[in-house]
Protein backbone atom coordinates (compact mmCIF):
# COMPACT_ATOMS: atom_id res chain seq x y z
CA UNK A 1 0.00 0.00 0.00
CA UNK A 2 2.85 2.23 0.00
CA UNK A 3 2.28 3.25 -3.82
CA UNK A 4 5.06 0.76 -5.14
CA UNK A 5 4.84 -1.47 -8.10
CA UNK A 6 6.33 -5.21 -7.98
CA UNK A 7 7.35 -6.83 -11.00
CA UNK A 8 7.90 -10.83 -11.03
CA UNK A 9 9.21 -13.22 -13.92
CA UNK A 10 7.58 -16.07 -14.57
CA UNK A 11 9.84 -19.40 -16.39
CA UNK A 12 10.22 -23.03 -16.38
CA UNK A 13 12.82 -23.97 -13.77
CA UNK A 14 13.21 -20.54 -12.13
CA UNK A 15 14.34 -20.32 -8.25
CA UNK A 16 14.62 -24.49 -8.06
CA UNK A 17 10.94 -25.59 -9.27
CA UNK A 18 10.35 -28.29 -11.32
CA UNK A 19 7.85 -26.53 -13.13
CA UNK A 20 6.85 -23.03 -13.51
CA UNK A 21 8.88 -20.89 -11.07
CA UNK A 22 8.98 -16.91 -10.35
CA UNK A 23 11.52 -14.89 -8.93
CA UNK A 24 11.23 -11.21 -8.00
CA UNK A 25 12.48 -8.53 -10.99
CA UNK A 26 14.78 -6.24 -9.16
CA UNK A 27 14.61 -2.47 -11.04
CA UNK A 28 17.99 -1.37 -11.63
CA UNK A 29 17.48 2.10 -11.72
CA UNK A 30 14.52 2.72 -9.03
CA UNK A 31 11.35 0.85 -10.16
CA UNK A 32 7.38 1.88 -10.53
CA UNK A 33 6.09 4.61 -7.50
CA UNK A 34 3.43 6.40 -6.96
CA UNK A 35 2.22 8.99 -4.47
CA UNK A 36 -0.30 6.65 -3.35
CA UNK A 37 -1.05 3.11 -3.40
CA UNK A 38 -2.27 1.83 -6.91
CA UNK A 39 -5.74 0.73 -7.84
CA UNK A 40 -5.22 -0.88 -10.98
CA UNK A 41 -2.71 -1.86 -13.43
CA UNK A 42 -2.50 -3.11 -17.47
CA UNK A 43 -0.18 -4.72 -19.76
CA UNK A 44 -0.13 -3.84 -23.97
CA UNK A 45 -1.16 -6.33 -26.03
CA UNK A 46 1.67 -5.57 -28.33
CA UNK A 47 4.63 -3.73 -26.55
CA UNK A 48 6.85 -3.93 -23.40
CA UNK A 49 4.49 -1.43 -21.96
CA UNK A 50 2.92 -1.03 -18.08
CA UNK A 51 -0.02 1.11 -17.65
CA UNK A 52 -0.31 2.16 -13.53
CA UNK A 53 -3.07 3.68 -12.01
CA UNK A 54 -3.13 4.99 -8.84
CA UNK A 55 -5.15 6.62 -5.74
CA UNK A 56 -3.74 9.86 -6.37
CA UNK A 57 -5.33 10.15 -9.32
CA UNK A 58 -2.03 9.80 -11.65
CA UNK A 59 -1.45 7.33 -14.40
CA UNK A 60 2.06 6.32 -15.28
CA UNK A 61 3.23 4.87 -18.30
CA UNK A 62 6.45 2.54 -18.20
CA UNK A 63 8.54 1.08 -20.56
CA UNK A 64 10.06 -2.71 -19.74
CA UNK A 65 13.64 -2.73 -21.31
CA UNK A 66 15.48 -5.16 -23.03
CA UNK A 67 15.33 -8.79 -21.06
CA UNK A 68 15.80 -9.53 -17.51
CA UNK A 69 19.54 -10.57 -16.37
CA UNK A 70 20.14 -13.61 -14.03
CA UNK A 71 21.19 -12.32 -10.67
CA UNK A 72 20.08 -15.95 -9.27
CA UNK A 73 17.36 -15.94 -6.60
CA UNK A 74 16.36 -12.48 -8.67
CA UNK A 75 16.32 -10.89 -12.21
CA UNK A 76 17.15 -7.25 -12.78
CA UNK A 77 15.26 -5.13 -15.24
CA UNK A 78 15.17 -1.87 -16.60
CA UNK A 79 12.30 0.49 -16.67
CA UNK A 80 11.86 3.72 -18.52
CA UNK A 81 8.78 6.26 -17.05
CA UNK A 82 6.92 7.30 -20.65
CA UNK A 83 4.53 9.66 -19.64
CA UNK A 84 2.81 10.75 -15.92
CA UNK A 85 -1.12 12.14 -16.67
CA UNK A 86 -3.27 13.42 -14.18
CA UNK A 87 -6.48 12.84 -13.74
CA UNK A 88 -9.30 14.53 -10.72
CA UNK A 89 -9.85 11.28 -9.53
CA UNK A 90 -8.53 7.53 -7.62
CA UNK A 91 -8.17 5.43 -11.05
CA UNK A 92 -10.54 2.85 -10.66
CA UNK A 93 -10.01 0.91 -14.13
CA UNK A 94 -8.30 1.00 -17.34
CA UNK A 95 -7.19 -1.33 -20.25
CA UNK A 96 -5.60 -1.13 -23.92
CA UNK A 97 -7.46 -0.69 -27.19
CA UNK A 98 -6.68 -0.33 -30.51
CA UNK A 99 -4.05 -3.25 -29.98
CA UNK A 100 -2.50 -1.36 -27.75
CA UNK A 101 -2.59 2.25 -29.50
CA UNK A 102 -4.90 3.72 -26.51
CA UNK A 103 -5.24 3.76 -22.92
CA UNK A 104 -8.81 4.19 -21.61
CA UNK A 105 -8.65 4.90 -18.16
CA UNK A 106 -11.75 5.65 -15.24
CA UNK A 107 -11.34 8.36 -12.30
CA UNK A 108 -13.53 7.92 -9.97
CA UNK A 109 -16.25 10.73 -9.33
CA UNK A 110 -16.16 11.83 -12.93
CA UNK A 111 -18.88 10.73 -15.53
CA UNK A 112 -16.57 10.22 -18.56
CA UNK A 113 -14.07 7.61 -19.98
CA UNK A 114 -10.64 9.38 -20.55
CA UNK A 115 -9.22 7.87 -23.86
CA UNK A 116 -5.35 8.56 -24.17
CA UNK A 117 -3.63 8.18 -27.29
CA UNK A 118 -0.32 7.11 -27.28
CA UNK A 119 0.52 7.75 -30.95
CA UNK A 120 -0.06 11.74 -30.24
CA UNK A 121 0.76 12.44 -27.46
CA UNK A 122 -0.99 10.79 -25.29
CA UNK A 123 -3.94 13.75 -26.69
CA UNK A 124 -7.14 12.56 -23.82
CA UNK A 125 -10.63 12.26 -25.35
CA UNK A 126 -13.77 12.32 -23.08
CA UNK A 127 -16.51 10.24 -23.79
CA UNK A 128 -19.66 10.48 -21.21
CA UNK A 129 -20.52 7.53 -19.53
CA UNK A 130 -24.50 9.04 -18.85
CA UNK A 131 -25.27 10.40 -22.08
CA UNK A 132 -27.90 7.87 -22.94
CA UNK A 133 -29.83 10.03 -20.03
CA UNK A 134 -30.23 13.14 -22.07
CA UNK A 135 -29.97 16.14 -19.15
CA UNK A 136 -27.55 14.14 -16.54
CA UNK A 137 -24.49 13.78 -18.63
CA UNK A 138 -22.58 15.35 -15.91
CA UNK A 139 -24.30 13.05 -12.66
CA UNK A 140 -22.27 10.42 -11.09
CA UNK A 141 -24.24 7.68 -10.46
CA UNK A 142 -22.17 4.93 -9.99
CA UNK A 143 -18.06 4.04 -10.36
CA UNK A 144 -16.88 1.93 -12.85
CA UNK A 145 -14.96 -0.66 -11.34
CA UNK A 146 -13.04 -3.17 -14.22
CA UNK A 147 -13.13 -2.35 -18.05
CA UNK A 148 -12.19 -4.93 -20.61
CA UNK A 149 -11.71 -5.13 -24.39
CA UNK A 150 -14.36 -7.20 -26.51
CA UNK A 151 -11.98 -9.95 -28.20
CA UNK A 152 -12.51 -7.97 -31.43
CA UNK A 153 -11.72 -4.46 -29.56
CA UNK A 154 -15.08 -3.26 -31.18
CA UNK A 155 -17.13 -3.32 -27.38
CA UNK A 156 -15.91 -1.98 -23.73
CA UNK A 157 -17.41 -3.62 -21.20
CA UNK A 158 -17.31 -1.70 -17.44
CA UNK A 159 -18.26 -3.42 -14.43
CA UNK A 160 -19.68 -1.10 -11.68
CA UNK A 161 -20.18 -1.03 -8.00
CA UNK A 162 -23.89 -1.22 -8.78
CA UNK A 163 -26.20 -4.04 -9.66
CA UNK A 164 -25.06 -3.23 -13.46
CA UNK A 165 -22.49 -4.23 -15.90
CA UNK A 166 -22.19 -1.56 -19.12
CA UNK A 167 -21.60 -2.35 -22.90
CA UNK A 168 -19.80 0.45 -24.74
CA UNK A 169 -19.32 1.20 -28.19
CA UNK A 170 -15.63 1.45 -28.11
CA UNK A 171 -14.20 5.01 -28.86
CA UNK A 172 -18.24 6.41 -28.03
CA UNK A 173 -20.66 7.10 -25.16
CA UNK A 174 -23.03 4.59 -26.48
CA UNK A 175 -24.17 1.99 -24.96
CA UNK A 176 -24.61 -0.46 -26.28
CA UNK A 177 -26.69 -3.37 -23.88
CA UNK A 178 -26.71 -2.80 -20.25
CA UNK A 179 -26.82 -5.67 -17.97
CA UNK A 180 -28.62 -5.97 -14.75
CA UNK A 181 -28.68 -8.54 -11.59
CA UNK A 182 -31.99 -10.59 -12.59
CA UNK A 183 -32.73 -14.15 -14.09
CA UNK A 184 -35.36 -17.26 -14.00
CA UNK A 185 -38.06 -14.95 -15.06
CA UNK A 186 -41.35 -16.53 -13.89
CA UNK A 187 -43.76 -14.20 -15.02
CA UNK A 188 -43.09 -13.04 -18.82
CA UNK A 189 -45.68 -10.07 -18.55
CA UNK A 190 -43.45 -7.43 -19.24
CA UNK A 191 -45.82 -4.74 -20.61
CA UNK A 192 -48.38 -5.35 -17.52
CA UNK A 193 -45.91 -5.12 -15.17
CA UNK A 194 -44.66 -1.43 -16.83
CA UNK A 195 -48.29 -0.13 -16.89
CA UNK A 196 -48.84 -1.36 -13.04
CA UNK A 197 -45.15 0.45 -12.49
CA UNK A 198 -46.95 3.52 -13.97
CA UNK A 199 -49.98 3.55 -12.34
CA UNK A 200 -48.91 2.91 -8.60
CA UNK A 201 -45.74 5.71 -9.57
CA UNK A 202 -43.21 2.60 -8.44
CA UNK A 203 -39.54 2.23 -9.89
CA UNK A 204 -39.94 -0.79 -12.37
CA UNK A 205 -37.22 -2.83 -10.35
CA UNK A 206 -39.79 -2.26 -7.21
CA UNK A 207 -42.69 -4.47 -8.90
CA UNK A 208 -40.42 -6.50 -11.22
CA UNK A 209 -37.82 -7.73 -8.07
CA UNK A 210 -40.41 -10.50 -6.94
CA UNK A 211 -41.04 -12.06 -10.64
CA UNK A 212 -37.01 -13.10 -10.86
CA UNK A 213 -34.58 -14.56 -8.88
CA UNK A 214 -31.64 -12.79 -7.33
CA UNK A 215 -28.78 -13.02 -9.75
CA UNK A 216 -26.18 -10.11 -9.06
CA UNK A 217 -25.56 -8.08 -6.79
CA UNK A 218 -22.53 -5.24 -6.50
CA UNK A 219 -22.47 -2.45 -3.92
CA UNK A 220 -20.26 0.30 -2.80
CA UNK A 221 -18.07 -1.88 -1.27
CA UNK A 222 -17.38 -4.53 -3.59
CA UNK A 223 -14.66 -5.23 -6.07
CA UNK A 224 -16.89 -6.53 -9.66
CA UNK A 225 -14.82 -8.29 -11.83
CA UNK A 226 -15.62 -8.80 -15.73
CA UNK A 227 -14.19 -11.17 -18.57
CA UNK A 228 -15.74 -11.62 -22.21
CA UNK A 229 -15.80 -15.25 -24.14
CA UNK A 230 -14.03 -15.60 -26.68
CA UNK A 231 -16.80 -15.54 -29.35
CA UNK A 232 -18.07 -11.94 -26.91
CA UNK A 233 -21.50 -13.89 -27.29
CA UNK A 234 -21.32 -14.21 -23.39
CA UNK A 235 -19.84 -11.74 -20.37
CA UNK A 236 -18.40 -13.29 -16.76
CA UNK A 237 -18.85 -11.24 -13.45
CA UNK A 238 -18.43 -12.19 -10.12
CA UNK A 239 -21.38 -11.20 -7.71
CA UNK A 240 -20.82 -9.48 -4.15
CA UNK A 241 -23.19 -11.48 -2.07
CA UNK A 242 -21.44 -14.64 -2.42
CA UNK A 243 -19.18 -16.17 -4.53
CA UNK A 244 -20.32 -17.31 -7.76
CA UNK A 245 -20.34 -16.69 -11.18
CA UNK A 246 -22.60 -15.02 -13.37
CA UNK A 247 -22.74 -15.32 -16.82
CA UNK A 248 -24.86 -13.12 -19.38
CA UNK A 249 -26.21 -13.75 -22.67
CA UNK A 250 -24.77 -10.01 -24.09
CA UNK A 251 -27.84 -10.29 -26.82
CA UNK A 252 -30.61 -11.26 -24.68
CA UNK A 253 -29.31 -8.87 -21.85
CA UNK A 254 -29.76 -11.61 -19.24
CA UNK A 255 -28.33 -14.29 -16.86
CA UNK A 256 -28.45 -17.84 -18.46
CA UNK A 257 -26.21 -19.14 -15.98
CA UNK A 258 -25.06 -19.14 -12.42
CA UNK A 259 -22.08 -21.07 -11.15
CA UNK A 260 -21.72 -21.36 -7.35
CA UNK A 261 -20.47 -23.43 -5.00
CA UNK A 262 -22.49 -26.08 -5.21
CA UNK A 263 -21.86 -26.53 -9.14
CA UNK A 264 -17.48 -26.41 -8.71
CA UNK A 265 -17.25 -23.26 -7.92
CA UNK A 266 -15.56 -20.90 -5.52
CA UNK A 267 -16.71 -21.08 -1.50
CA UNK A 268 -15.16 -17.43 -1.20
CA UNK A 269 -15.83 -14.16 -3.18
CA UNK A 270 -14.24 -13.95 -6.25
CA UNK A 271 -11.44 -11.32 -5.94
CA UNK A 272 -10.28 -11.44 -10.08
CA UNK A 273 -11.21 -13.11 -13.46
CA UNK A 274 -9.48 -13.05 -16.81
CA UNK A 275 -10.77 -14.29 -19.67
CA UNK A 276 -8.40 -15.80 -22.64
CA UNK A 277 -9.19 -14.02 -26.31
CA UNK A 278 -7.61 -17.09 -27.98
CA UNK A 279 -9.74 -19.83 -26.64
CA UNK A 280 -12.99 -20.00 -24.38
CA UNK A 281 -10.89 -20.58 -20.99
CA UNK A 282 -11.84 -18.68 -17.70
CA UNK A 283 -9.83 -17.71 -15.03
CA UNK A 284 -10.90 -16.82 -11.50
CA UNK A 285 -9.10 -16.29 -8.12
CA UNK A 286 -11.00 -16.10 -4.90
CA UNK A 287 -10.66 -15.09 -1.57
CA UNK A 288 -10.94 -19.23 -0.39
CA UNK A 289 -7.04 -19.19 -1.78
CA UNK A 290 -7.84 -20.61 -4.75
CA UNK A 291 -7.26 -20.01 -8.96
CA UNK A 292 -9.87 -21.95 -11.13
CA UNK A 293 -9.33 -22.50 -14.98
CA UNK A 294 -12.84 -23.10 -16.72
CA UNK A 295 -12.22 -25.06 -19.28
CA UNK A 296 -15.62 -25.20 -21.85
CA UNK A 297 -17.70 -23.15 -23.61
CA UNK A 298 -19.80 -21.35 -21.07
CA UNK A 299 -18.56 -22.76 -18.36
């Protein structure tokens, strides 16, 4: 927590393992700080470069140099600081697009996506994360949490510390399909249900909450994690009332599955999930100490 950045390399046979090994990369010239501790972090696609975002609102852009040297029980590597921007907010999320050509980052407490891009200048474009709600552009409703690429770059998906997961256009403030916490609709009577809303003056979700079964739930406090399939016909999220895995149908909007405890999955929350763009393999690590590779099509 003290705004430091740890690098480690990863090999077959490194530090005595008959396997997979790591050993610690030691900087040689000073490595990664920040003023405060960092938030969120993201590799390019297609270059030696670290993207660092932090709680003091800066994002720091660091070159990897050349290949690590043998020291034994460590490596040593160089680093080389790019570019420092500043944004009002702690960074909450960011990622590579454009294989690698942009940086989208989020600050929390603003109501944009800042897209930075590295081939001039790092020159920041705003894109409003409300504008679907013609009049509120500039309300802050909710913090976006994790953002990751479609496989084909063309979608940004944002997870947020509400009961909703957001589908971008990439490089736009449209959205695209916005995905909520509900599933195992019983009742299919969507039109009555809006005209009771209407008449009693009731939020939709009021009326429409005891027709479905809980499926996801994110709060304030949680940490939502997002990762795409490979085909992007499905998203993964973890859920912050207990520790299982949600997975959407991106063209039907809703939850077609559930994985929990009881069907392999974790017994603690879920505190990360990556999803490979090369074949339909999940990966999840939880707070019961354990990694899980999912292994078929939807899980």
């Amino acid at each position: 927590m003290d705004g430091s950045v740890r690098l480690v390399e990863f090999g077959t046979g490194l530090n005595g393992a008959s396997g997979i090994g790591a050993r610690p990369l030691i900087c040689a010239a000073g490595g990664i700080k920040h003023g405060k501790y960092v938030k969120c972090l993201a590799w390019s696609p297609s270059a030696p470069l670290l993207a660092t975002g932090s709680a003091d609102g800066a994002v720091q852009l660091t070159k990897v140099l050349g290949q690590p040297e043998d020291r034994g029980n460590t490596s040593e590597i160089r680093l080389e600081n790019v570019r420092t921007m500043h944004l009002p907010g702690a960074i909450e999320a960011m990622c590579f697009l454009d294989n690698g050509n942009t940086l989208v980052c989020y600050a929390r407490e603003t109501p944009y996506l800042s897209y930075f891009d590295l081939t001039d200048e790092c020159k920041q474009t705003k894109y409003n994360v409300n504008e679907a709600v013609k009049g509120f552009e500039d309300h802050v409703s909710f913090a976006i949490m994790h953002l990751v690429p479609s496989p084909n770059e063309k979608h940004l998906a944002a997870a947020t510390d509400t009961h909703r997961n957001i589908i971008f256009k990439a490089g736009s403030s449209k959205q695209v399909r916005n995905l909520y916490g509900m599933y195992e609709v019983i009742d299919h009577s969507h039109f009555a249900l809006a005209v009771l809303c209407c008449a009693l003056s009731q939020p939709f979700s009021n009326i429409w909450q005891p027709y479905c079964s809980s499926g996801h739930k994110n709060d304030g406090f949680s940490q939502p994690k997002i990762a795409w399939s490979q085909t992007g016909q499905y998203l993964f999220g973890n859920t912050q009332e207990d520790s299982s895995i949600c997975v959407w149908d991106i063209a039907s909007s809703s939850i077609v599955k559930r994985i929990d405890r009881s069907t392999g999955g974790h017994s603690g929350q879920i505190r990360d999930m990556f999803g490979s763009p090369t074949s339909d393999t999940i990966v999840t690590a939880s707070y019961d100490k354990t990694v899980k590779v999912w292994l078929c099509t939807m899980c």
